[in-house]
C-alpha atoms as a PDB file:
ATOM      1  CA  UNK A   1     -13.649  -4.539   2.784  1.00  0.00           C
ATOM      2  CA  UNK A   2     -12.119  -1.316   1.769  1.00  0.00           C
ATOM      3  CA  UNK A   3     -14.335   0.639  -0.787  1.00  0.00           C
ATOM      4  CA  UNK A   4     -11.290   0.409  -3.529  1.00  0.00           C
ATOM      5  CA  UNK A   5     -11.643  -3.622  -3.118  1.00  0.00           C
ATOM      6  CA  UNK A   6     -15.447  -3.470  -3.598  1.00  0.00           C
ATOM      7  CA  UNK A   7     -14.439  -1.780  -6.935  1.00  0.00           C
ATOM      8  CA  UNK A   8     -12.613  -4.589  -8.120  1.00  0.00           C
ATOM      9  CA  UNK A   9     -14.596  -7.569  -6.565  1.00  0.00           C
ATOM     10  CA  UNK A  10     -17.584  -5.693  -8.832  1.00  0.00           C
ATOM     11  CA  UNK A  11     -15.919  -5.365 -11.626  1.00  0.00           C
ATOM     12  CA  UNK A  12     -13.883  -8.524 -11.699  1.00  0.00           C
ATOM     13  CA  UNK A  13     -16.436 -10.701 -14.345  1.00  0.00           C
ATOM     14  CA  UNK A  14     -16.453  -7.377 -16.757  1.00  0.00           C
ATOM     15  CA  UNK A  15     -12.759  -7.319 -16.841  1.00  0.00           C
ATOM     16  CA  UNK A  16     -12.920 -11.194 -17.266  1.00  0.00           C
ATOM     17  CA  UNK A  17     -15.341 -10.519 -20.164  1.00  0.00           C
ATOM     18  CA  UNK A  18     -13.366  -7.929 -22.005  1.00  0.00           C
ATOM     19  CA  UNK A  19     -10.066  -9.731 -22.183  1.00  0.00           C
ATOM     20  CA  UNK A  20     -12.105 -12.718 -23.747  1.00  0.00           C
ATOM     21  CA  UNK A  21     -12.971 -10.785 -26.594  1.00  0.00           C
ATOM     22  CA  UNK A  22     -12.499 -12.332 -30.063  1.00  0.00           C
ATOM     23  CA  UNK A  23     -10.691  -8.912 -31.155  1.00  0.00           C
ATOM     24  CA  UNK A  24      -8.042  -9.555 -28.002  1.00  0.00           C
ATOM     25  CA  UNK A  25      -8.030 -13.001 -28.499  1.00  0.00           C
ATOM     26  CA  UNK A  26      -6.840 -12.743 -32.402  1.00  0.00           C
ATOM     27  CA  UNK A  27      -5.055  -9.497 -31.142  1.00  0.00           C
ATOM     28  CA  UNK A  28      -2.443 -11.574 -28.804  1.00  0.00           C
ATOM     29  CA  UNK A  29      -2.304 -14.575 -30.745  1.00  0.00           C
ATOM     30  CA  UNK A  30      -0.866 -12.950 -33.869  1.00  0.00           C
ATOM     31  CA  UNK A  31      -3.722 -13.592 -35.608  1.00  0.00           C
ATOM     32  CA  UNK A  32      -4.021  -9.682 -36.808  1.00  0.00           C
ATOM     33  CA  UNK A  33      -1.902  -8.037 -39.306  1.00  0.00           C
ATOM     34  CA  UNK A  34      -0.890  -4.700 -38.301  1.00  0.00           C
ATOM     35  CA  UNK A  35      -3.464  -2.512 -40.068  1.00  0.00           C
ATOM     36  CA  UNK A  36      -6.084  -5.197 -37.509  1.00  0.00           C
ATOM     37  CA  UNK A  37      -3.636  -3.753 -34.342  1.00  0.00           C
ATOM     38  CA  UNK A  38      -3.762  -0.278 -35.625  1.00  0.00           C
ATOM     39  CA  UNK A  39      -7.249  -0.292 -35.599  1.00  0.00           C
ATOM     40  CA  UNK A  40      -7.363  -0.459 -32.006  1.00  0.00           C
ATOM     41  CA  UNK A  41      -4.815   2.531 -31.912  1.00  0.00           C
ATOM     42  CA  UNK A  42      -7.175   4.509 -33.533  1.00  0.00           C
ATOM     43  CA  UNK A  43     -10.481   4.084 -31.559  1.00  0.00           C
ATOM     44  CA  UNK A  44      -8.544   4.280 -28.220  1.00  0.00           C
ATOM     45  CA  UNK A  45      -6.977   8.209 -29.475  1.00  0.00           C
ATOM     46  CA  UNK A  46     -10.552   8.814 -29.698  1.00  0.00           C
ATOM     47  CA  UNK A  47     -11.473   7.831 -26.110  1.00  0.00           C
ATOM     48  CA  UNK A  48      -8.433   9.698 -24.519  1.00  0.00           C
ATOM     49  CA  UNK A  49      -8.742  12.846 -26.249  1.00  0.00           C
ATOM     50  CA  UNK A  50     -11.938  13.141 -24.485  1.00  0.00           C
ATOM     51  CA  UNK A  51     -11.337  11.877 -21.623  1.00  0.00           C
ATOM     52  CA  UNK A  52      -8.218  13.756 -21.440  1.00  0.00           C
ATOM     53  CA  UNK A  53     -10.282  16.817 -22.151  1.00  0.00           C
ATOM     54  CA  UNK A  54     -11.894  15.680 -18.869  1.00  0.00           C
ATOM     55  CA  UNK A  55      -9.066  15.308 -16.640  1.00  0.00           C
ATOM     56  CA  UNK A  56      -8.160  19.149 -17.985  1.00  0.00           C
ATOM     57  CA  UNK A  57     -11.517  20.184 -16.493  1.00  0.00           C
ATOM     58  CA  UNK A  58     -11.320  18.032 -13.406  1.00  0.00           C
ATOM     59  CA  UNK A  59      -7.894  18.767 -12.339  1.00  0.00           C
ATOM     60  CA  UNK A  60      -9.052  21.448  -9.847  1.00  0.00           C
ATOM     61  CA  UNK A  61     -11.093  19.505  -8.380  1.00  0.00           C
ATOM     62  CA  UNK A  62     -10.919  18.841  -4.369  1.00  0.00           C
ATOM     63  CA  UNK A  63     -12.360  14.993  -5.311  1.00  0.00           C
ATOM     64  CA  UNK A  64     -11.558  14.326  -8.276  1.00  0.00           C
ATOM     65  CA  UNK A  65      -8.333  16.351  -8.788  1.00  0.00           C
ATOM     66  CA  UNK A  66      -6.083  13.901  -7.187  1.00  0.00           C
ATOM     67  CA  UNK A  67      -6.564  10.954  -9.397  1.00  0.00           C
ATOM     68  CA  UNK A  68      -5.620  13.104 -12.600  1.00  0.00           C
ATOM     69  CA  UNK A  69      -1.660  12.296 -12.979  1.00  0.00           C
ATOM     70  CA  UNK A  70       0.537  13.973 -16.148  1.00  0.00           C
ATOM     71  CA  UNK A  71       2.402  10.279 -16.202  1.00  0.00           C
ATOM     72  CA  UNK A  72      -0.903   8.630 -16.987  1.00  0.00           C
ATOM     73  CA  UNK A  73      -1.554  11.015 -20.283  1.00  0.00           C
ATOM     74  CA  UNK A  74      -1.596   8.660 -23.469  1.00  0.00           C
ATOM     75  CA  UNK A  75      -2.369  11.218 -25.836  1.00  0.00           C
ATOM     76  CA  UNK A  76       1.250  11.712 -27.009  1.00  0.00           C
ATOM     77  CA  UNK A  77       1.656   7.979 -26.884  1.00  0.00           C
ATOM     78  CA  UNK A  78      -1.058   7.517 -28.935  1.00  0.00           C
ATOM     79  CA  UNK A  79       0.078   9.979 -31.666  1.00  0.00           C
ATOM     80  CA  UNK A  80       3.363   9.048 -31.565  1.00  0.00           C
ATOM     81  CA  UNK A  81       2.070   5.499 -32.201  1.00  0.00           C
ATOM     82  CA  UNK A  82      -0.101   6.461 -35.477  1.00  0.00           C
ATOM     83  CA  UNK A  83       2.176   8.803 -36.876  1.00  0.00           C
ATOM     84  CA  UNK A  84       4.372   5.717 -36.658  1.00  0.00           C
ATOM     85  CA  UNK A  85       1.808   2.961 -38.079  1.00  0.00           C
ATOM     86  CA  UNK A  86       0.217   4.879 -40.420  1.00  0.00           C
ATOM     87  CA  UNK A  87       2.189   8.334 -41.131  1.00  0.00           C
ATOM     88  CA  UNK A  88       2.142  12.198 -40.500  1.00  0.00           C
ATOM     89  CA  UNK A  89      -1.232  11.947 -42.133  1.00  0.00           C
ATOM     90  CA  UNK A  90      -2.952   9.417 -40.005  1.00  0.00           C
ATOM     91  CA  UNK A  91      -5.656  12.030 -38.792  1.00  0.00           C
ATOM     92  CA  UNK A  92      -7.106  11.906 -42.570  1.00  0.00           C
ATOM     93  CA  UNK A  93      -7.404   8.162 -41.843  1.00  0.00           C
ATOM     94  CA  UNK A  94      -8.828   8.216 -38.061  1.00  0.00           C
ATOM     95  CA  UNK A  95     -12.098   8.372 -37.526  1.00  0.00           C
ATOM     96  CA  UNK A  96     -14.487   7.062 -34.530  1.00  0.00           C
ATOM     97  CA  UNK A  97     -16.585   4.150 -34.673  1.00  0.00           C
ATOM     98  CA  UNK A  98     -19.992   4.112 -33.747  1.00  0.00           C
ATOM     99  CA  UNK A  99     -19.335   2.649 -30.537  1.00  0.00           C
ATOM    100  CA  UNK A 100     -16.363   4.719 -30.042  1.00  0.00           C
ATOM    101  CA  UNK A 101     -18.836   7.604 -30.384  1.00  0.00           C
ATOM    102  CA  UNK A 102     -21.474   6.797 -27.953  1.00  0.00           C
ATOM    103  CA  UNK A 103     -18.466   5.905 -25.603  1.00  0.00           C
ATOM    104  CA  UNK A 104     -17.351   9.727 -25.996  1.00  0.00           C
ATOM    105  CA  UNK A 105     -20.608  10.937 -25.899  1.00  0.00           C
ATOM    106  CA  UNK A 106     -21.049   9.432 -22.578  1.00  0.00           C
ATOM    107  CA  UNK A 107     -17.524  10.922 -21.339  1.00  0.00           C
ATOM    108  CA  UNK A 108     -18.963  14.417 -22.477  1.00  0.00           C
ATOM    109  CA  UNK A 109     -22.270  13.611 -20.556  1.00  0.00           C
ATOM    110  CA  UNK A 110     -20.229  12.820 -17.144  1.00  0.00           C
ATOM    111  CA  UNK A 111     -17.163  13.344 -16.984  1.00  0.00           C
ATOM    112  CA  UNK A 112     -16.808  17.081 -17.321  1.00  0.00           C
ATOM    113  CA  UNK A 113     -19.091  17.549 -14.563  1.00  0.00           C
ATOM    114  CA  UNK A 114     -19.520  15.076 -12.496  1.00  0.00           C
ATOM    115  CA  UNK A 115     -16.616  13.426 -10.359  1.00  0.00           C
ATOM    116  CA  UNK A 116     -17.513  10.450  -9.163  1.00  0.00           C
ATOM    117  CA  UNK A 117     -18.651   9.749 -12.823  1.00  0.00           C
ATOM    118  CA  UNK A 118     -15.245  10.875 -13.778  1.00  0.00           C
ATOM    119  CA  UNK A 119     -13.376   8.564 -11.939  1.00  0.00           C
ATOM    120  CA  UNK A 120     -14.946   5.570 -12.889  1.00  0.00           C
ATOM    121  CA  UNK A 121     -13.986   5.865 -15.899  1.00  0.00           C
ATOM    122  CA  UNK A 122     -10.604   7.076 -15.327  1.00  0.00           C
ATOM    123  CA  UNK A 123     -10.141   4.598 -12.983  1.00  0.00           C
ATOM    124  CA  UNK A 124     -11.591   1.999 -15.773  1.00  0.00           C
ATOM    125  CA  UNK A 125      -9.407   3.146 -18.640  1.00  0.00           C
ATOM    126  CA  UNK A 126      -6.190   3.919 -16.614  1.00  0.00           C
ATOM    127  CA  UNK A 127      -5.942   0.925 -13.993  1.00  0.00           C
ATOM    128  CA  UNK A 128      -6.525  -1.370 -16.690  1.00  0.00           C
ATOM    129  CA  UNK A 129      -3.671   0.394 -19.036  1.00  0.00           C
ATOM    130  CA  UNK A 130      -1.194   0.355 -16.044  1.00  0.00           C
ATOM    131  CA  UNK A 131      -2.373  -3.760 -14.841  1.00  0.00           C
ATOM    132  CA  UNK A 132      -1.979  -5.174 -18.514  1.00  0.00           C
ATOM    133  CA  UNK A 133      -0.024  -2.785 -20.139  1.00  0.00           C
ATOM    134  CA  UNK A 134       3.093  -4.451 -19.996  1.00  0.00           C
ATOM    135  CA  UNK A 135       2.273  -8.010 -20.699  1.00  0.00           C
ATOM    136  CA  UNK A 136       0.178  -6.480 -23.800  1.00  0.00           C
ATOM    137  CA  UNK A 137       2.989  -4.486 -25.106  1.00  0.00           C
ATOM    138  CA  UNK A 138       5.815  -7.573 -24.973  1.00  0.00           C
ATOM    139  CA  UNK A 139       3.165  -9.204 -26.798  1.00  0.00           C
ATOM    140  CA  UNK A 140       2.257  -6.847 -29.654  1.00  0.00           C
ATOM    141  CA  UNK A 141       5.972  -6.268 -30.183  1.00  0.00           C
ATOM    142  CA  UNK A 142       7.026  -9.945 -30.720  1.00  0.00           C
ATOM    143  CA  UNK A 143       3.545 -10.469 -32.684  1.00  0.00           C
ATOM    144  CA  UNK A 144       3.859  -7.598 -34.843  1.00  0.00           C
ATOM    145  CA  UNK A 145       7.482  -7.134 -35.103  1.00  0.00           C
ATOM    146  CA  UNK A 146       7.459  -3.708 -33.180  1.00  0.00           C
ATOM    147  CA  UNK A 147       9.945  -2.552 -30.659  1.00  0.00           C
ATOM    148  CA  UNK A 148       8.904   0.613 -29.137  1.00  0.00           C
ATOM    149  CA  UNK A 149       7.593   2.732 -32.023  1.00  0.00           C
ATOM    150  CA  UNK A 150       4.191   1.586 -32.390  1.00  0.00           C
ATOM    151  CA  UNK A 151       3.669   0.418 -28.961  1.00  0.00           C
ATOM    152  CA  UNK A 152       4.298   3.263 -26.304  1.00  0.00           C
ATOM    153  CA  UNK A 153       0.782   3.740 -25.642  1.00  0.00           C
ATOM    154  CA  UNK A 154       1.763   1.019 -23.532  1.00  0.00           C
ATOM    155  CA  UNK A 155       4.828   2.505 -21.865  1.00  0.00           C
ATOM    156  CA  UNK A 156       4.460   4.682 -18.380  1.00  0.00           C
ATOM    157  CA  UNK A 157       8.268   6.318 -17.809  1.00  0.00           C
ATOM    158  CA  UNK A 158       8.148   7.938 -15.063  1.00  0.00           C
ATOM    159  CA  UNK A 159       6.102   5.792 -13.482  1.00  0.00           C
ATOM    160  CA  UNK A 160       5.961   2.771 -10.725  1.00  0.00           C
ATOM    161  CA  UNK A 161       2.911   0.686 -11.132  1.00  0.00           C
ATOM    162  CA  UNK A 162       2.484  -0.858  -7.769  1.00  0.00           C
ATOM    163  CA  UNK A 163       3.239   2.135  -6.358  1.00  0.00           C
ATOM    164  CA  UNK A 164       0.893   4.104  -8.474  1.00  0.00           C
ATOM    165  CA  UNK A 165      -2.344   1.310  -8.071  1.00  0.00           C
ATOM    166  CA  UNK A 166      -1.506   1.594  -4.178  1.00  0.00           C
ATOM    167  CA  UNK A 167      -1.793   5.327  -3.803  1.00  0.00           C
ATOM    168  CA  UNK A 168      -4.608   4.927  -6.505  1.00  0.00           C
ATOM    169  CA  UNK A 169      -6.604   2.096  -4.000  1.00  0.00           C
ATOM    170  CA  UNK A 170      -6.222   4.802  -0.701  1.00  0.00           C
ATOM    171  CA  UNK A 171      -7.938   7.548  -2.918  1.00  0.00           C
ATOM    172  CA  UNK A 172     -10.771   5.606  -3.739  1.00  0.00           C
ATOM    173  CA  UNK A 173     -10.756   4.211  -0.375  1.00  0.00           C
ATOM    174  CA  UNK A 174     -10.796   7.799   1.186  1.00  0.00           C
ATOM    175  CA  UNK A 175     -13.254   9.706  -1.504  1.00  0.00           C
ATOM    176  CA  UNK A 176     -16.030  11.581   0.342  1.00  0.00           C
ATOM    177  CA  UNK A 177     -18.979   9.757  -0.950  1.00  0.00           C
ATOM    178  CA  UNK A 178     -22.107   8.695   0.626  1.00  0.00           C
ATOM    179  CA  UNK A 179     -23.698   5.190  -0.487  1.00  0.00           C
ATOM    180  CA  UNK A 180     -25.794   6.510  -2.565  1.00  0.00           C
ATOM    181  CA  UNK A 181     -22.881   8.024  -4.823  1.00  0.00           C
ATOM    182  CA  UNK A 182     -20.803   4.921  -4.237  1.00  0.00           C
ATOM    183  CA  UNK A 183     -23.561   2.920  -5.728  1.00  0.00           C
ATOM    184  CA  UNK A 184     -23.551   5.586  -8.533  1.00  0.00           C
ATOM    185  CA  UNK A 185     -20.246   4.855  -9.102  1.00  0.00           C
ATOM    186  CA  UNK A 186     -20.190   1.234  -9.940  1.00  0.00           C
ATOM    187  CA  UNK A 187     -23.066   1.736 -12.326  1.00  0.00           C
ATOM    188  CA  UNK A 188     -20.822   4.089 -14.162  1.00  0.00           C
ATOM    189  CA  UNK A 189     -17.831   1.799 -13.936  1.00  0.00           C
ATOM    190  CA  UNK A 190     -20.162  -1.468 -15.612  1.00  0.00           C
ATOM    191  CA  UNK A 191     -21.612   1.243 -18.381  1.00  0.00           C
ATOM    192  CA  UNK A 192     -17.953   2.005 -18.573  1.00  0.00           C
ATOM    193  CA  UNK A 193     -16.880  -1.648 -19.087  1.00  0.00           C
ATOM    194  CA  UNK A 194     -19.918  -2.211 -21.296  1.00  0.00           C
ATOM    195  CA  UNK A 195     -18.919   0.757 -23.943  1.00  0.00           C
ATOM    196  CA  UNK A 196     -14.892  -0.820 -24.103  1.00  0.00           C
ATOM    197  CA  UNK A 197     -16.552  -4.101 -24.684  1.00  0.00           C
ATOM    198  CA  UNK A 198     -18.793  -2.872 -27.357  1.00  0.00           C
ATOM    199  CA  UNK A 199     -15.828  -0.616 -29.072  1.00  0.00           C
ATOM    200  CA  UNK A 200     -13.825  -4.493 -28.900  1.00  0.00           C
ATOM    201  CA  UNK A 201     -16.767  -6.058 -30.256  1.00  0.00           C
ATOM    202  CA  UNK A 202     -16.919  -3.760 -33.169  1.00  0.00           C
ATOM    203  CA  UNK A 203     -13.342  -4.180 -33.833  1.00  0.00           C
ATOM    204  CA  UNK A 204     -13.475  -7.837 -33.759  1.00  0.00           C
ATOM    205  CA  UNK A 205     -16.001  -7.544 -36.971  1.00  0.00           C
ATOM    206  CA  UNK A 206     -12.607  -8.051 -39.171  1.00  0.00           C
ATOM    207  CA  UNK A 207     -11.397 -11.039 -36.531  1.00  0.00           C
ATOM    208  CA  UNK A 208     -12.126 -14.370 -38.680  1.00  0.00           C
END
């Protein structure tokens, strides 16, 4: 077994555990109203502005360098999407939960420095956008009555999933890390896993 299939074998009950979150549950069943979706838009800006700080850093890196992509950015997604749902003011409006903050104070703690750590949760935030993405979006927009505006964090132009994930599975597969590190890794993938599921479970406060 490749290294990239370890990965997901791993991580396959945390994935399992995050999409059966009460927040994603109401979230794809309608059950929101759009301010509830919009929430989510607001903690996730907060995770990829740091961790698209990161990847800035990182770029240069012989290890971790090749995993940082310009398609995968979602910053301008994600701005585009609250300047949409909430306005040209939405940053007076924004602000971090407390799970959203311990989740970026983590990114500042490894990712800027430490490549293996960055790539598990690159690989964590980004593999999942790009394997759910598009079911998620067709959802939100027929839930929520939004068709495009509002929804392109979930839209990759420019870019060919399978394609992507393949090339994605042979870096992983190929990074020059001992056992040790590899071990190191998946920790930081599950903490990884664990802060999403704790910035879902603190969304799903306003689920009923």
């Amino acid at each position: 077994m490749g290294f990239a299939s370890r990965v997901r074998e791993v991580t396959r009950s945390d994935h399992a555990a995050a999409e059966g979150m009460a927040y994603f549950d109401a979230l794809l069943s309608g059950r929101l109203d759009r301010a509830g979706y919009t929430a989510l838009t607001v903690q996730l800006f907060f995770v990829y502005e740091t961790l698209e700080e990161a990847a800035t850093e990182m770029r240069a890196d012989p290890v971790a360098g090749p995993f940082v992509a310009d398609e995968l950015a979602r910053l301008p997604a994600l701005v585009a999407d609250l300047t949409y749902l909430i306005g040209t003011d939405w940053p007076a409006h924004a602000a971090a939960s407390a799970p959203t903050s311990e989740y970026r104070a983590r990114l500042r703690d490894v990712a800027f420095t430490w490549p293996a750590g960055f790539v598990a949760h690159h690989y964590t935030r980004y593999l999942g956008d790009l394997s759910g993405g598009q079911m998620m979006r067709r959802t939100i927009q027929r839930e929520y009555g939004l068709d495009g505006p509002g929804t392109r964090f979930y839209e990759f132009p420019g870019l060919e999933p399978r394609a992507f994930k393949q090339n994605y599975r042979h870096l992983l597969d190929t990074a020059p890390w001992d056992a040790v590190e590899q071990e190191r890794f998946l920790d930081e993938v599950a903490l990884a896993y664990r802060l999403n599921t704790a910035m879902l479970d603190d969304l799903g406060k306003v689920v009923a």
